[in-house]
Protein backbone atom coordinates (compact mmCIF):
# COMPACT_ATOMS: atom_id res chain seq x y z
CA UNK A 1 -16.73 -1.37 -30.45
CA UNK A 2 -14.47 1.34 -31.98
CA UNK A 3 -11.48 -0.06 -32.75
CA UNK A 4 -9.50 3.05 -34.02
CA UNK A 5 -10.58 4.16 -30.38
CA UNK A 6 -9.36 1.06 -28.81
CA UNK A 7 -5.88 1.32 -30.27
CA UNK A 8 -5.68 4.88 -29.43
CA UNK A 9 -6.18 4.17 -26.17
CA UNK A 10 -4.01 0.94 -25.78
CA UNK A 11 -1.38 1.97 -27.60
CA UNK A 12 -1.13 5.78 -27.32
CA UNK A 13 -2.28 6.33 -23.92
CA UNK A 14 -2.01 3.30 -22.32
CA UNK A 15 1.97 2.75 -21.97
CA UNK A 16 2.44 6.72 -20.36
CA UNK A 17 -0.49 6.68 -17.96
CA UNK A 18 0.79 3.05 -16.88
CA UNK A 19 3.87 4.14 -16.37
CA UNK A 20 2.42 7.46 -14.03
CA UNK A 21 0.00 5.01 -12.04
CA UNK A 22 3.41 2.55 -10.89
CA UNK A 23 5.60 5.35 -10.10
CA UNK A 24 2.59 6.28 -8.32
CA UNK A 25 2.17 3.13 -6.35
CA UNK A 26 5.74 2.49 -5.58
CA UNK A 27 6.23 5.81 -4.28
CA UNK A 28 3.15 5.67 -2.30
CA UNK A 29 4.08 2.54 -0.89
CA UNK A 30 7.28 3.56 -0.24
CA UNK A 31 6.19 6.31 2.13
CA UNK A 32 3.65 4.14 3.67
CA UNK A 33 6.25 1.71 5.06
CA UNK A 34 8.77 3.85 5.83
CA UNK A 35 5.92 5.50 7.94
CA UNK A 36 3.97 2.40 9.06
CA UNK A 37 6.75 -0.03 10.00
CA UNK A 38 8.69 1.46 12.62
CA UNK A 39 5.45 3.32 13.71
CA UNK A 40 4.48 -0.29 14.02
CA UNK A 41 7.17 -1.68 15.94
CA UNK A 42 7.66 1.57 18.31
CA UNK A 43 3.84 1.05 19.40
CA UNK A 44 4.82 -2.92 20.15
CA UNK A 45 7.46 -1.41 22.84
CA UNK A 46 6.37 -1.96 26.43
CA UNK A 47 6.73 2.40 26.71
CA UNK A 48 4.64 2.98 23.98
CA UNK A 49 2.00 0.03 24.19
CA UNK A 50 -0.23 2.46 26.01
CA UNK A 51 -0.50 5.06 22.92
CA UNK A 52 -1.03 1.80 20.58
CA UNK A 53 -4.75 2.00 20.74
CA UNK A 54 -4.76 5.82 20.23
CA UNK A 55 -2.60 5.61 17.03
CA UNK A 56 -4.52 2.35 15.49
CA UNK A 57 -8.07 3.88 16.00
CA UNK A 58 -6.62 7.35 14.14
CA UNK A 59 -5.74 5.24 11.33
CA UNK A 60 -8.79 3.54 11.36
CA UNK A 61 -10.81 6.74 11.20
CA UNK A 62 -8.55 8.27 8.12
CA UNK A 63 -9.51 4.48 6.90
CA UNK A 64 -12.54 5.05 6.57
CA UNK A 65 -12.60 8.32 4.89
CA UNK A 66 -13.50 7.71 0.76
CA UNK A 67 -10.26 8.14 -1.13
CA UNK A 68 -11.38 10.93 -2.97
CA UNK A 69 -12.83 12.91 -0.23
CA UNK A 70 -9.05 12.59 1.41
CA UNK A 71 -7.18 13.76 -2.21
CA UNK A 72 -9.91 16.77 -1.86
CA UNK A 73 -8.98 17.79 1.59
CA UNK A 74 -4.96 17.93 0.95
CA UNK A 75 -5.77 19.58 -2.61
CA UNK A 76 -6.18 23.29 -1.34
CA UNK A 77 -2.37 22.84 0.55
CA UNK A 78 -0.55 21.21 -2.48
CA UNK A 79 -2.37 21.55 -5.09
CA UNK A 80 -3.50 19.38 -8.75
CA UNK A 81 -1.06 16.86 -9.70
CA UNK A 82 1.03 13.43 -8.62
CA UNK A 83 2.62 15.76 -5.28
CA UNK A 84 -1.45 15.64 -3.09
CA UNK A 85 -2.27 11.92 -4.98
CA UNK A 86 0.78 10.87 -2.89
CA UNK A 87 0.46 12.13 0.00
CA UNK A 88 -3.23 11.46 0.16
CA UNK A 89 -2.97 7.40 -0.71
CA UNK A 90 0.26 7.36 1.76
CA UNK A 91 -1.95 8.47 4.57
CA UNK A 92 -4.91 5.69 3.87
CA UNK A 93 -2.09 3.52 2.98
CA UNK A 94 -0.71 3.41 6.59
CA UNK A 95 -3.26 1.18 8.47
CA UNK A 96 -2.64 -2.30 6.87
CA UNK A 97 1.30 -2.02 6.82
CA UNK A 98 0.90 -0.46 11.15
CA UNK A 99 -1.99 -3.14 11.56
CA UNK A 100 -0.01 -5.95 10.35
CA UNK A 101 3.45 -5.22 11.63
CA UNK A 102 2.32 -4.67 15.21
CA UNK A 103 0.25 -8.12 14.91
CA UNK A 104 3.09 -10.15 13.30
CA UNK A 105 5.74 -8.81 15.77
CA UNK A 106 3.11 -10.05 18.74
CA UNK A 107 2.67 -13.65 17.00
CA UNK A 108 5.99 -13.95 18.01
CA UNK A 109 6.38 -16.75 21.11
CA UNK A 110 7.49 -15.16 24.43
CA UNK A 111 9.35 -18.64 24.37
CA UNK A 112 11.25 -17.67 21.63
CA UNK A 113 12.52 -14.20 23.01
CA UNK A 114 12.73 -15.90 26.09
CA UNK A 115 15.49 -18.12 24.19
CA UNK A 116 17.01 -15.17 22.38
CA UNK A 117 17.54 -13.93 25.89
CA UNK A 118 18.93 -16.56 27.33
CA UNK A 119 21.67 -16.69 24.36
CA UNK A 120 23.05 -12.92 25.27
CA UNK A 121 21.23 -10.66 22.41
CA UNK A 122 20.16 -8.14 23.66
CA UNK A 123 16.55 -6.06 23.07
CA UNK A 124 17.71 -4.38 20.03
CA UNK A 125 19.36 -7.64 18.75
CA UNK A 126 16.31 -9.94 19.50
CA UNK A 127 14.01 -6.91 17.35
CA UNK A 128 16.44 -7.08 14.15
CA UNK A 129 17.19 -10.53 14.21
CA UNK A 130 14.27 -12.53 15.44
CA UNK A 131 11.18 -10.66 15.89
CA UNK A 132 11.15 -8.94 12.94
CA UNK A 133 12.41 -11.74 10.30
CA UNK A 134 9.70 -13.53 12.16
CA UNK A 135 7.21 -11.41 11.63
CA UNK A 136 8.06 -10.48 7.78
CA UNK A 137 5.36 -12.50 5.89
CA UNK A 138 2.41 -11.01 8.00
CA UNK A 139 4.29 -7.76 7.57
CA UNK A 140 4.51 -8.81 3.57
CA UNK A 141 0.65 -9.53 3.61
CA UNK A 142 -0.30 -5.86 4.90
CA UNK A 143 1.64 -4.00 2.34
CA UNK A 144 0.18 -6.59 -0.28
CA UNK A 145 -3.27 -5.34 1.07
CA UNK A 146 -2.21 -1.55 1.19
CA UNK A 147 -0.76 -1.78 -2.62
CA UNK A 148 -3.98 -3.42 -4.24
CA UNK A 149 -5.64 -0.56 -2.76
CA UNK A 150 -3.62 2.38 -3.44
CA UNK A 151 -3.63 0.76 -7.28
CA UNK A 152 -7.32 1.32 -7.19
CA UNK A 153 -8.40 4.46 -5.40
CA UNK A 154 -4.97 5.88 -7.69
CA UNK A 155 -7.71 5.88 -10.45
CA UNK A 156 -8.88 8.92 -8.29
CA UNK A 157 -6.09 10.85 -9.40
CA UNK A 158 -7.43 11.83 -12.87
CA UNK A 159 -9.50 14.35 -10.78
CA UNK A 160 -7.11 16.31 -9.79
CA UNK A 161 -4.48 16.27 -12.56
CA UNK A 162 -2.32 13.42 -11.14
CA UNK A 163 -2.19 11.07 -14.29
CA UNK A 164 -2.21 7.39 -13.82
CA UNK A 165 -4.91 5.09 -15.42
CA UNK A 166 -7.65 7.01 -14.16
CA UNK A 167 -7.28 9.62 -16.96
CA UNK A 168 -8.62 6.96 -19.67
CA UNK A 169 -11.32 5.99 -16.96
CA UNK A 170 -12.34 9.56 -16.61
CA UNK A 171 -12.09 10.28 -20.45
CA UNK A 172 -14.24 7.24 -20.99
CA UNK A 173 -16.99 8.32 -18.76
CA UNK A 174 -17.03 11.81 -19.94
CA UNK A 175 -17.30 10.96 -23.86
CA UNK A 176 -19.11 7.45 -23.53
CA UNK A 177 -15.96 5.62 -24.40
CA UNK A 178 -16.15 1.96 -23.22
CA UNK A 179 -12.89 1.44 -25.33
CA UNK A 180 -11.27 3.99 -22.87
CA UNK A 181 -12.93 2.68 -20.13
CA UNK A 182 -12.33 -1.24 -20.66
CA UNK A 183 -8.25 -0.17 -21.15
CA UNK A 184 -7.62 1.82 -17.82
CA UNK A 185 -9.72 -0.48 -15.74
CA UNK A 186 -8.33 -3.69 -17.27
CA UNK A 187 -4.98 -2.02 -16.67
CA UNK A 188 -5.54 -1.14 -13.34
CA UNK A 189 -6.83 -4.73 -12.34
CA UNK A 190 -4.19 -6.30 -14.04
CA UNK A 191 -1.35 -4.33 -12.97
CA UNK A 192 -2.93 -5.11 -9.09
CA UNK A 193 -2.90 -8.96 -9.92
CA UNK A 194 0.47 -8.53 -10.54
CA UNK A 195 1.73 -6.51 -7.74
CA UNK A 196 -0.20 -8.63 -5.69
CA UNK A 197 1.59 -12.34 -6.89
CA UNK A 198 4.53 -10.77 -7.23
CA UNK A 199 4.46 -9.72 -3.13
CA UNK A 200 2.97 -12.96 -2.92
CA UNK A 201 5.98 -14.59 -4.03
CA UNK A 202 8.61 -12.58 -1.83
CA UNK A 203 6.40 -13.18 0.87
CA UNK A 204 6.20 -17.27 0.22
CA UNK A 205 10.06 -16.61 -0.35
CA UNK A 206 11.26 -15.10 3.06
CA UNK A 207 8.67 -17.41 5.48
CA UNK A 208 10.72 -19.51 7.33
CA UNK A 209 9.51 -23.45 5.99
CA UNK A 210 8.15 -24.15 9.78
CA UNK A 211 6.00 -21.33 9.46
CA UNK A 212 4.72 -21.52 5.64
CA UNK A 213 1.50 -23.01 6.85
């Protein structure tokens, strides 16, 4: 163990390519569920149910794709850097934030619309103010799942100029650095953990105390 090398890397590297890899992730996940949610709830609409199953197997395919092989393909249209990392982690960010929106909004009791009904709201009102608060941990627990993962194919981004954590990874592997690569995946699992409890906790936060079970 080097450790000149390890301080160069944990103090000199480490605090910018941190920073780059959560801008990263927030903006990805940004994009994701201002994408994914209402796609979500427009294919839980009695006009659109029939497309539902169309949409959900497209996102499954671009699931399915490696995260690399999807920063490669939008490379040639935008180019090396952060701009194509984005884009290409928003699109295989999309299925868990769709998947779980759609199935939270359906957990919801036909009883309990049923109720809202009977009370005067009408569609739109029952949508803002009971299915969807309803729904919000499931919601909660998809874009939990999407972030952990667009915090660890982001490590991809190194490839392609985009910055993040993945540039110590990649220097490690290229000069036989464990010191690099011990820092940016340590980071990157770390920084996940905490994304993770810290959804974790909003999501414990906003379920509704007959529901946290």
């Amino acid at each position: 163990m080097n450790w000149a090398r390890m301080q160069d890397a944990l103090v000199h590297r480490a605090p910018e390519a941190l920073s780059v890899h959560l801008l990263m992730v927030v903006i990805t996940i940004g994009i994701a569920v201002a994408i994914a949610l209402p796609l979500g709830v427009i294919l839980t609409r009695p006009r659109y149910k029939k497309l539902s199953m169309i949409v959900m197997n497209v996102m499954n395919l671009l699931q399915t794709v490696p995260g690399l092989a999807v920063i490669a393909l939008v490379m040639p249209f935008l180019g090396l850097g952060l701009k194509p990392t984005i884009v290409a982690l928003s699109v295989q960010g999309l299925l868990p934030i769709a998947r779980n929106t759609i199935a939270g909004i359906y957990a919801v009791g036909p009883d309990v619309k049923e109720a809202a009904l009977g009370m005067g709201m009408s569609h739109r009102q029952i949508l803002y103010e009971v299915e969807l608060p309803l729904a919000m941990p499931i919601i909660l627990a998809g874009i939990r799942t999407s972030t952990v993962y667009v915090v660890s194919v982001g490590t991809l981004a190194a490839y392609i100029g985009g910055g993040g954590l993945g540039d110590l990874i990649v220097t490690g592997l290229a000069m036989f650095w464990t010191e690099f690569l011990l820092v940016g995946a340590g980071l990157g699992a770390l920084l996940a953990i905490v994304l993770d409890r810290t959804l974790a906790y909003v999501e414990f936060r906003i379920t509704p105390p007959g529901l946290g079970s």
